[in-house]
PDB file of N, CA and C in Angstrom:
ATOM      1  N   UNK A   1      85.304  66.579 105.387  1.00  0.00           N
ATOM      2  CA  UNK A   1      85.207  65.355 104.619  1.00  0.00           C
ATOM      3  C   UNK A   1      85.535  64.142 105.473  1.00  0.00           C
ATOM      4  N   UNK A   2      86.203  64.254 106.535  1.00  0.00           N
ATOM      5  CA  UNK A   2      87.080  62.778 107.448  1.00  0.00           C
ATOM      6  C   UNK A   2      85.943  62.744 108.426  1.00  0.00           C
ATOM      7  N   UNK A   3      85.124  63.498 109.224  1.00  0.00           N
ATOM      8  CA  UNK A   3      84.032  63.368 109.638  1.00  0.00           C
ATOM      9  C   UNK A   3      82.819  62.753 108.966  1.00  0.00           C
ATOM     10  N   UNK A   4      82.409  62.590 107.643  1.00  0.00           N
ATOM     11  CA  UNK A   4      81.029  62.010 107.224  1.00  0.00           C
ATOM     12  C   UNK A   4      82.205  60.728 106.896  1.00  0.00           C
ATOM     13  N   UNK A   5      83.256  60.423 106.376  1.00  0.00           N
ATOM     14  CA  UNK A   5      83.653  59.093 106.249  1.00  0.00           C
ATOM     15  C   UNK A   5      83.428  58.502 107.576  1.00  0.00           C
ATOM     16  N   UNK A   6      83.566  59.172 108.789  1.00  0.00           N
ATOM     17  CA  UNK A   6      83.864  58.502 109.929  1.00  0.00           C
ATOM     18  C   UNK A   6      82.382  58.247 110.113  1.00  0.00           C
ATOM     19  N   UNK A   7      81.573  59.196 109.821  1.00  0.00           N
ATOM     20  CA  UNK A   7      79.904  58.539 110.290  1.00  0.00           C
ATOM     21  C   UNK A   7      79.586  57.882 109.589  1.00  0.00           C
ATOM     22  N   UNK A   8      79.805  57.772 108.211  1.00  0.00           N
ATOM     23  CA  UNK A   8      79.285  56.131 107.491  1.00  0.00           C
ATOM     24  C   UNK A   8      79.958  55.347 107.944  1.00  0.00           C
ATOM     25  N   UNK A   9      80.829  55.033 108.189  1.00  0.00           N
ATOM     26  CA  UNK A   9      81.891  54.251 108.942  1.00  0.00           C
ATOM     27  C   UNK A   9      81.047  53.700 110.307  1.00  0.00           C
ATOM     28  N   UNK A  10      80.523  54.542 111.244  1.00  0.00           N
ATOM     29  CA  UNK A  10      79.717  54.334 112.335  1.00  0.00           C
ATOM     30  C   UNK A  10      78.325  53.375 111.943  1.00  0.00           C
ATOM     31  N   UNK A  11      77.802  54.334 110.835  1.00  0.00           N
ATOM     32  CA  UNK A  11      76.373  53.597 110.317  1.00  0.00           C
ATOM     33  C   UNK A  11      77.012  52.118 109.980  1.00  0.00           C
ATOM     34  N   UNK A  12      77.763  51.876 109.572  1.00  0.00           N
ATOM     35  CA  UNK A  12      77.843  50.604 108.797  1.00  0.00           C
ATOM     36  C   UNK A  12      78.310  49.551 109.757  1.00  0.00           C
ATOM     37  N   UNK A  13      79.089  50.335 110.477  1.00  0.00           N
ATOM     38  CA  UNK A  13      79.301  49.231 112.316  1.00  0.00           C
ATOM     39  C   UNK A  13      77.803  48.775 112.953  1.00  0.00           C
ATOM     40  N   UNK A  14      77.361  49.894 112.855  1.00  0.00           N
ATOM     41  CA  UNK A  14      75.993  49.231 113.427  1.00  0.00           C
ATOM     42  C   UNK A  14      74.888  48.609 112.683  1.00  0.00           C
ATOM     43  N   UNK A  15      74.922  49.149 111.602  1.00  0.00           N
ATOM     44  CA  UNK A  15      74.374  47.936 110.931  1.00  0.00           C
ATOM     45  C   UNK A  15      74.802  46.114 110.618  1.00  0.00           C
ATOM     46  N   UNK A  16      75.738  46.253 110.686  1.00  0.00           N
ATOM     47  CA  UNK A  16      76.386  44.689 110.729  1.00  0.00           C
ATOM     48  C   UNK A  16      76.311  44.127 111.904  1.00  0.00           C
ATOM     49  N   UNK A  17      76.374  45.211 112.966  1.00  0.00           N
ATOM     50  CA  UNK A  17      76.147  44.521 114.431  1.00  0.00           C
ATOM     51  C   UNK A  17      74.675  44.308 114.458  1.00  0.00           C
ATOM     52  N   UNK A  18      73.514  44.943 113.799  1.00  0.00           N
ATOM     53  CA  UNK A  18      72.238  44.522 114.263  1.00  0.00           C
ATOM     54  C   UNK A  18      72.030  42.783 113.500  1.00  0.00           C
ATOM     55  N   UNK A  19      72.569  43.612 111.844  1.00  0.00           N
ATOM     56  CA  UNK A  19      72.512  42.033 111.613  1.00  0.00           C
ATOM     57  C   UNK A  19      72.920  40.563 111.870  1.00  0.00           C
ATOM     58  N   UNK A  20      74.248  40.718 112.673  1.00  0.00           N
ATOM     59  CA  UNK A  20      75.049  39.303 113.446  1.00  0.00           C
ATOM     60  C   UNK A  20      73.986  39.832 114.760  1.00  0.00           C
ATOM     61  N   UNK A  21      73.141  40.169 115.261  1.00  0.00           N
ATOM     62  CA  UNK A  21      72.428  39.968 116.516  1.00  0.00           C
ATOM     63  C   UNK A  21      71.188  39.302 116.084  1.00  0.00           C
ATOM     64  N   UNK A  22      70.716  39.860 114.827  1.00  0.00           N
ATOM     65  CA  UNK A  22      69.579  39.213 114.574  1.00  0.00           C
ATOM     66  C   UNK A  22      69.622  37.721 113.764  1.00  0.00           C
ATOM     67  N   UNK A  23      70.979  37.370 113.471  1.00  0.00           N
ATOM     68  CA  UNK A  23      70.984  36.109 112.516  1.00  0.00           C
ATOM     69  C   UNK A  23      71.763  35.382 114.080  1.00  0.00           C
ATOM     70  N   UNK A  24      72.105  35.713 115.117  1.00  0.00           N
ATOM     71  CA  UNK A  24      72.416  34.922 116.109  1.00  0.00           C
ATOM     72  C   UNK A  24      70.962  34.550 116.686  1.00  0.00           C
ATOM     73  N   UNK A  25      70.535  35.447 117.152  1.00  0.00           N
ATOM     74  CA  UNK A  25      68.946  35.282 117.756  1.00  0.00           C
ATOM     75  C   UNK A  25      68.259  34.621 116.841  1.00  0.00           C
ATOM     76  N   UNK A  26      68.158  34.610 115.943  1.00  0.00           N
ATOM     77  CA  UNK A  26      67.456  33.193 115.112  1.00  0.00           C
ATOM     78  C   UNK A  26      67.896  31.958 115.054  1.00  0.00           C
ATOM     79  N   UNK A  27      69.206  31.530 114.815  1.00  0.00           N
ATOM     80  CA  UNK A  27      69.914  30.671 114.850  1.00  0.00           C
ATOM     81  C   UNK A  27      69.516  29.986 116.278  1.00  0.00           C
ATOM     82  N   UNK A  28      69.973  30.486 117.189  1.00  0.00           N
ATOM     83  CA  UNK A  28      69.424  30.219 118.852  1.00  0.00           C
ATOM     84  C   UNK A  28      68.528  29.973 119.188  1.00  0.00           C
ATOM     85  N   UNK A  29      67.449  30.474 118.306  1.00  0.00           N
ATOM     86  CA  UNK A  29      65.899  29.845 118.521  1.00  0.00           C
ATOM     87  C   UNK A  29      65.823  28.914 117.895  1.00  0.00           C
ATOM     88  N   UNK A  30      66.079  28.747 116.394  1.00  0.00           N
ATOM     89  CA  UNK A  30      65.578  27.145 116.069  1.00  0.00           C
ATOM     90  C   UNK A  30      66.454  26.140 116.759  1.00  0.00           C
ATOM     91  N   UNK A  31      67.550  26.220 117.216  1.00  0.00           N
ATOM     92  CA  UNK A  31      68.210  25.268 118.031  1.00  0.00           C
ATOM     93  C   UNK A  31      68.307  25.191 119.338  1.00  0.00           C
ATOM     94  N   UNK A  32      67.752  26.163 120.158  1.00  0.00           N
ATOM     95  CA  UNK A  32      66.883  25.787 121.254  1.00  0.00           C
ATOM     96  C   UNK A  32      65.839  25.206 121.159  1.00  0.00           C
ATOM     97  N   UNK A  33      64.876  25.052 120.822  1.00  0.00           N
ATOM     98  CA  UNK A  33      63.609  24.888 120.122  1.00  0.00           C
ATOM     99  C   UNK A  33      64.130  23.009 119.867  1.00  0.00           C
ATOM    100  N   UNK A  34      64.950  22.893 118.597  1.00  0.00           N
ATOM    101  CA  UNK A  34      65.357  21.489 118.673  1.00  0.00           C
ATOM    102  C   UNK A  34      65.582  20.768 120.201  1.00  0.00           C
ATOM    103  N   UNK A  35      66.799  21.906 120.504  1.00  0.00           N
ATOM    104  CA  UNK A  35      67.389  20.691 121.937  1.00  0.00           C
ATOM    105  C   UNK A  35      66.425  20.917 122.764  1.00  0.00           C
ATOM    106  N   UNK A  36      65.067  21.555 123.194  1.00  0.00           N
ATOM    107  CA  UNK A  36      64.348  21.078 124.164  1.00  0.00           C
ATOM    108  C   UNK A  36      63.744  19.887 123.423  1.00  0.00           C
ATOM    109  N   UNK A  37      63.089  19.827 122.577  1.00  0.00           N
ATOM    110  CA  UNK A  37      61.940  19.143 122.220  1.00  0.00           C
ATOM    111  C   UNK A  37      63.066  17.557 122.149  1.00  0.00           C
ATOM    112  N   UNK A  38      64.120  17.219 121.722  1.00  0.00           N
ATOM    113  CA  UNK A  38      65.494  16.266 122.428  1.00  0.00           C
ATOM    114  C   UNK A  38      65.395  16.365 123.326  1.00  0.00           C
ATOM    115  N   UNK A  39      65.790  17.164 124.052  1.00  0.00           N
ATOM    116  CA  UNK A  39      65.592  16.768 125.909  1.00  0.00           C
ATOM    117  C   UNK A  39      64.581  16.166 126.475  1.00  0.00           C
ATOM    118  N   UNK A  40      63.269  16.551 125.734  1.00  0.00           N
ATOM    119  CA  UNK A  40      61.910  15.930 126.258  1.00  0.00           C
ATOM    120  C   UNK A  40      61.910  14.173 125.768  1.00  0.00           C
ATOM    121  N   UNK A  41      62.518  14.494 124.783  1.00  0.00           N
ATOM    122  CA  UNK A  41      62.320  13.062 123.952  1.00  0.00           C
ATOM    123  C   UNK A  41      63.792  12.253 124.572  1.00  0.00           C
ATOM    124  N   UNK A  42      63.945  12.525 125.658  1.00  0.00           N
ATOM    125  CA  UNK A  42      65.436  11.631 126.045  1.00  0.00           C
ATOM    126  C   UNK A  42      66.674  11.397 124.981  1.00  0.00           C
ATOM    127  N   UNK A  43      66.757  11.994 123.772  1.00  0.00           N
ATOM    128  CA  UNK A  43      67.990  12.043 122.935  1.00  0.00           C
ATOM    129  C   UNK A  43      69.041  12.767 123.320  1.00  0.00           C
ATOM    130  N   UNK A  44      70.011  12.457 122.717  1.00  0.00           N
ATOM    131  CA  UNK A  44      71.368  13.142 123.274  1.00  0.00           C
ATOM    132  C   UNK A  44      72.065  14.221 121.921  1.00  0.00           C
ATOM    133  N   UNK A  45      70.983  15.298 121.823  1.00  0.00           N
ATOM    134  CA  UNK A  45      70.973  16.475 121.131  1.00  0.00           C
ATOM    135  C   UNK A  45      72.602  17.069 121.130  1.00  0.00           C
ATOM    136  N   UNK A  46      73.391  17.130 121.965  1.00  0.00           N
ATOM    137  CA  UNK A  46      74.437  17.888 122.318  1.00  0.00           C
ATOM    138  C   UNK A  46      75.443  16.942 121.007  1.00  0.00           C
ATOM    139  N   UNK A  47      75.416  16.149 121.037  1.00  0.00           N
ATOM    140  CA  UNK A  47      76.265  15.577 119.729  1.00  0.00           C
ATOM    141  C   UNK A  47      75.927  15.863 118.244  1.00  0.00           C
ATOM    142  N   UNK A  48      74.686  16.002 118.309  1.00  0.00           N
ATOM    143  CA  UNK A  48      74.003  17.066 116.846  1.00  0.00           C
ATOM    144  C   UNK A  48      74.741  18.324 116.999  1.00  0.00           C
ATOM    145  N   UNK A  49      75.004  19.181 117.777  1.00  0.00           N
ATOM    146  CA  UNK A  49      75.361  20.590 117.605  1.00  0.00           C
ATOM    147  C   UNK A  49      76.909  20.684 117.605  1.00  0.00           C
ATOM    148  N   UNK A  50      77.943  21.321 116.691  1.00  0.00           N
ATOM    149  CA  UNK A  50      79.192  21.535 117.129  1.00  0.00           C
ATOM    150  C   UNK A  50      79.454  22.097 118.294  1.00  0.00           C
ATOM    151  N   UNK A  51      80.351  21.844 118.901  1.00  0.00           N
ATOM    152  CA  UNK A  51      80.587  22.699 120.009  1.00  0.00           C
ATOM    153  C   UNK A  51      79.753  22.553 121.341  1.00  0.00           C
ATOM    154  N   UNK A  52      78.875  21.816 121.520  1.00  0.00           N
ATOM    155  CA  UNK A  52      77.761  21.602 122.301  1.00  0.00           C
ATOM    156  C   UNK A  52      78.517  20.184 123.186  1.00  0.00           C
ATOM    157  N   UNK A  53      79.368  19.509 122.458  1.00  0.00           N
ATOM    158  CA  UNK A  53      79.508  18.619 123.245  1.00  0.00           C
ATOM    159  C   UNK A  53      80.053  18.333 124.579  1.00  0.00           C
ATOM    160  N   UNK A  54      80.370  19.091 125.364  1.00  0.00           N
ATOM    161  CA  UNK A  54      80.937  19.280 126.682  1.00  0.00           C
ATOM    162  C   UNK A  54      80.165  20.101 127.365  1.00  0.00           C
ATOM    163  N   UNK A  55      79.089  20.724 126.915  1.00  0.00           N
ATOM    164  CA  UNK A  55      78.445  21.872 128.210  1.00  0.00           C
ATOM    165  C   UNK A  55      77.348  20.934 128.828  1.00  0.00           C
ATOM    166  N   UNK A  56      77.480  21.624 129.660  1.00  0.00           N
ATOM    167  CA  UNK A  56      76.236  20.818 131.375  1.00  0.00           C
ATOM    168  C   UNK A  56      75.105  21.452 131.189  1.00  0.00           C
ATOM    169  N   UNK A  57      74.807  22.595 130.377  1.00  0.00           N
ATOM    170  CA  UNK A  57      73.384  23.220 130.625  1.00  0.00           C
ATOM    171  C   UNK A  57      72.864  22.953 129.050  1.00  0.00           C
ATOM    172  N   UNK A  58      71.783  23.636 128.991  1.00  0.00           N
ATOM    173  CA  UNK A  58      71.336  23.406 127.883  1.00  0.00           C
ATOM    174  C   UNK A  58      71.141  24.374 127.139  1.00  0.00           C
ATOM    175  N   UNK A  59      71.245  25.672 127.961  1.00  0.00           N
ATOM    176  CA  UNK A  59      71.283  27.189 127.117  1.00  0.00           C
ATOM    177  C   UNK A  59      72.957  27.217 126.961  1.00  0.00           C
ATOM    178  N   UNK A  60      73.499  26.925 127.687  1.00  0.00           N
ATOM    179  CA  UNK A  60      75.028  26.520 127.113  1.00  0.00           C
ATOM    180  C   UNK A  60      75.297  26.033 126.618  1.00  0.00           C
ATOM    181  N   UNK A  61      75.027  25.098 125.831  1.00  0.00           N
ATOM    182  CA  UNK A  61      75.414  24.506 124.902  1.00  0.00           C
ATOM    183  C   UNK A  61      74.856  24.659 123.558  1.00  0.00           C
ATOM    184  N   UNK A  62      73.316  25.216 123.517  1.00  0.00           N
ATOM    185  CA  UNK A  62      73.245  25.784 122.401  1.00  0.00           C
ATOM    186  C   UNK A  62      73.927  26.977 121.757  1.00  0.00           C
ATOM    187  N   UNK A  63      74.096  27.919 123.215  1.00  0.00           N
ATOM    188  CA  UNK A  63      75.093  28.902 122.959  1.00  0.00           C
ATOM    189  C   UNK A  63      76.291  28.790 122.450  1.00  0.00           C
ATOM    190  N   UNK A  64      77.273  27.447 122.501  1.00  0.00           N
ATOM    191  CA  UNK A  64      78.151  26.837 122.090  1.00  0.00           C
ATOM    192  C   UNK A  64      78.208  26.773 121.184  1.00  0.00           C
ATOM    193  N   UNK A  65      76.615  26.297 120.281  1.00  0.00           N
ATOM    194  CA  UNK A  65      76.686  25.179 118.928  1.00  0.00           C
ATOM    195  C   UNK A  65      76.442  26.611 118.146  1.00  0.00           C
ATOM    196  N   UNK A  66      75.905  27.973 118.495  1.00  0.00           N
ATOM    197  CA  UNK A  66      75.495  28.726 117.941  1.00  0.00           C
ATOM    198  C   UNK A  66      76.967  29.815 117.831  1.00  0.00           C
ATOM    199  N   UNK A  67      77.652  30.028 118.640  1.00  0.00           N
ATOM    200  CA  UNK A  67      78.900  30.875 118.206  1.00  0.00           C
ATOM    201  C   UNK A  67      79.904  30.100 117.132  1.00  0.00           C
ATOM    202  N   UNK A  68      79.798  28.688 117.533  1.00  0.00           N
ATOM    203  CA  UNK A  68      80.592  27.440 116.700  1.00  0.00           C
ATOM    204  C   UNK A  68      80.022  28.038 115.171  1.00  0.00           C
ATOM    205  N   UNK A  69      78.667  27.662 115.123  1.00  0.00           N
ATOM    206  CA  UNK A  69      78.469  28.067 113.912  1.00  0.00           C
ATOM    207  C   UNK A  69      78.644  29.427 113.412  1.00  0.00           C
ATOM    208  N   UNK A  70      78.281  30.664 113.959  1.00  0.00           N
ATOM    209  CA  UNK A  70      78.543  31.642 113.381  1.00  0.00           C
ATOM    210  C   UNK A  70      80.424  32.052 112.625  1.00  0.00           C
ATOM    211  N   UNK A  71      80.886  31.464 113.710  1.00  0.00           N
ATOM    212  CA  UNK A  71      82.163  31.437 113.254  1.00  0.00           C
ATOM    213  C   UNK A  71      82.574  30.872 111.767  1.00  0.00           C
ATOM    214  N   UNK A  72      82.164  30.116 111.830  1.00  0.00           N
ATOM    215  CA  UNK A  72      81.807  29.403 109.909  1.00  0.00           C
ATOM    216  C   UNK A  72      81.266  30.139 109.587  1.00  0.00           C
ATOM    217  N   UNK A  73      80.232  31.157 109.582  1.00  0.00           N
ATOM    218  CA  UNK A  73      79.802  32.082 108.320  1.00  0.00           C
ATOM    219  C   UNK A  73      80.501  33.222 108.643  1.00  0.00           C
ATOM    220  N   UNK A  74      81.297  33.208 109.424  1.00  0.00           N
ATOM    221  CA  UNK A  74      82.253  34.359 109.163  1.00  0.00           C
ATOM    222  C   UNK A  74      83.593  34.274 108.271  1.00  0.00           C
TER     223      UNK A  74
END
């Protein structure tokens, strides 16, 4: 019986991990997607995103604005 608790237990780890991978990877795309099309347009995108405001790159800092946020829906 402590063995199939422990494998639903497993299933359900990995299911929550696919889903925080796949709601990060979306998140990351529409806000990459924003801060290039800002970058092209000379705006200063990094003050739109939490957490974005101090990084030098631009995949860094979406990466920033995107853990910032996940942390709020956690």
């Amino acid at each position: 019986m402590n063995q199939i608790s422990q494998l639903t237990h497993r299933e359900g780890g990995r299911a929550e991990m696919l889903a925080f991978a796949a709601l990060f990877a979306t998140i990351f795309s529409v806000f990459f997607i924003v801060a290039v099309v800002a970058q092209l347009m000379m705006l200063n995108w990094r003050s739109w995103f939490p957490g974005a405001e101090d990084s030098k790159s631009l995949t860094g800092g979406v990466r920033a604005a995107v853990y910032t946020l996940m942390s709020q829906i956690n």
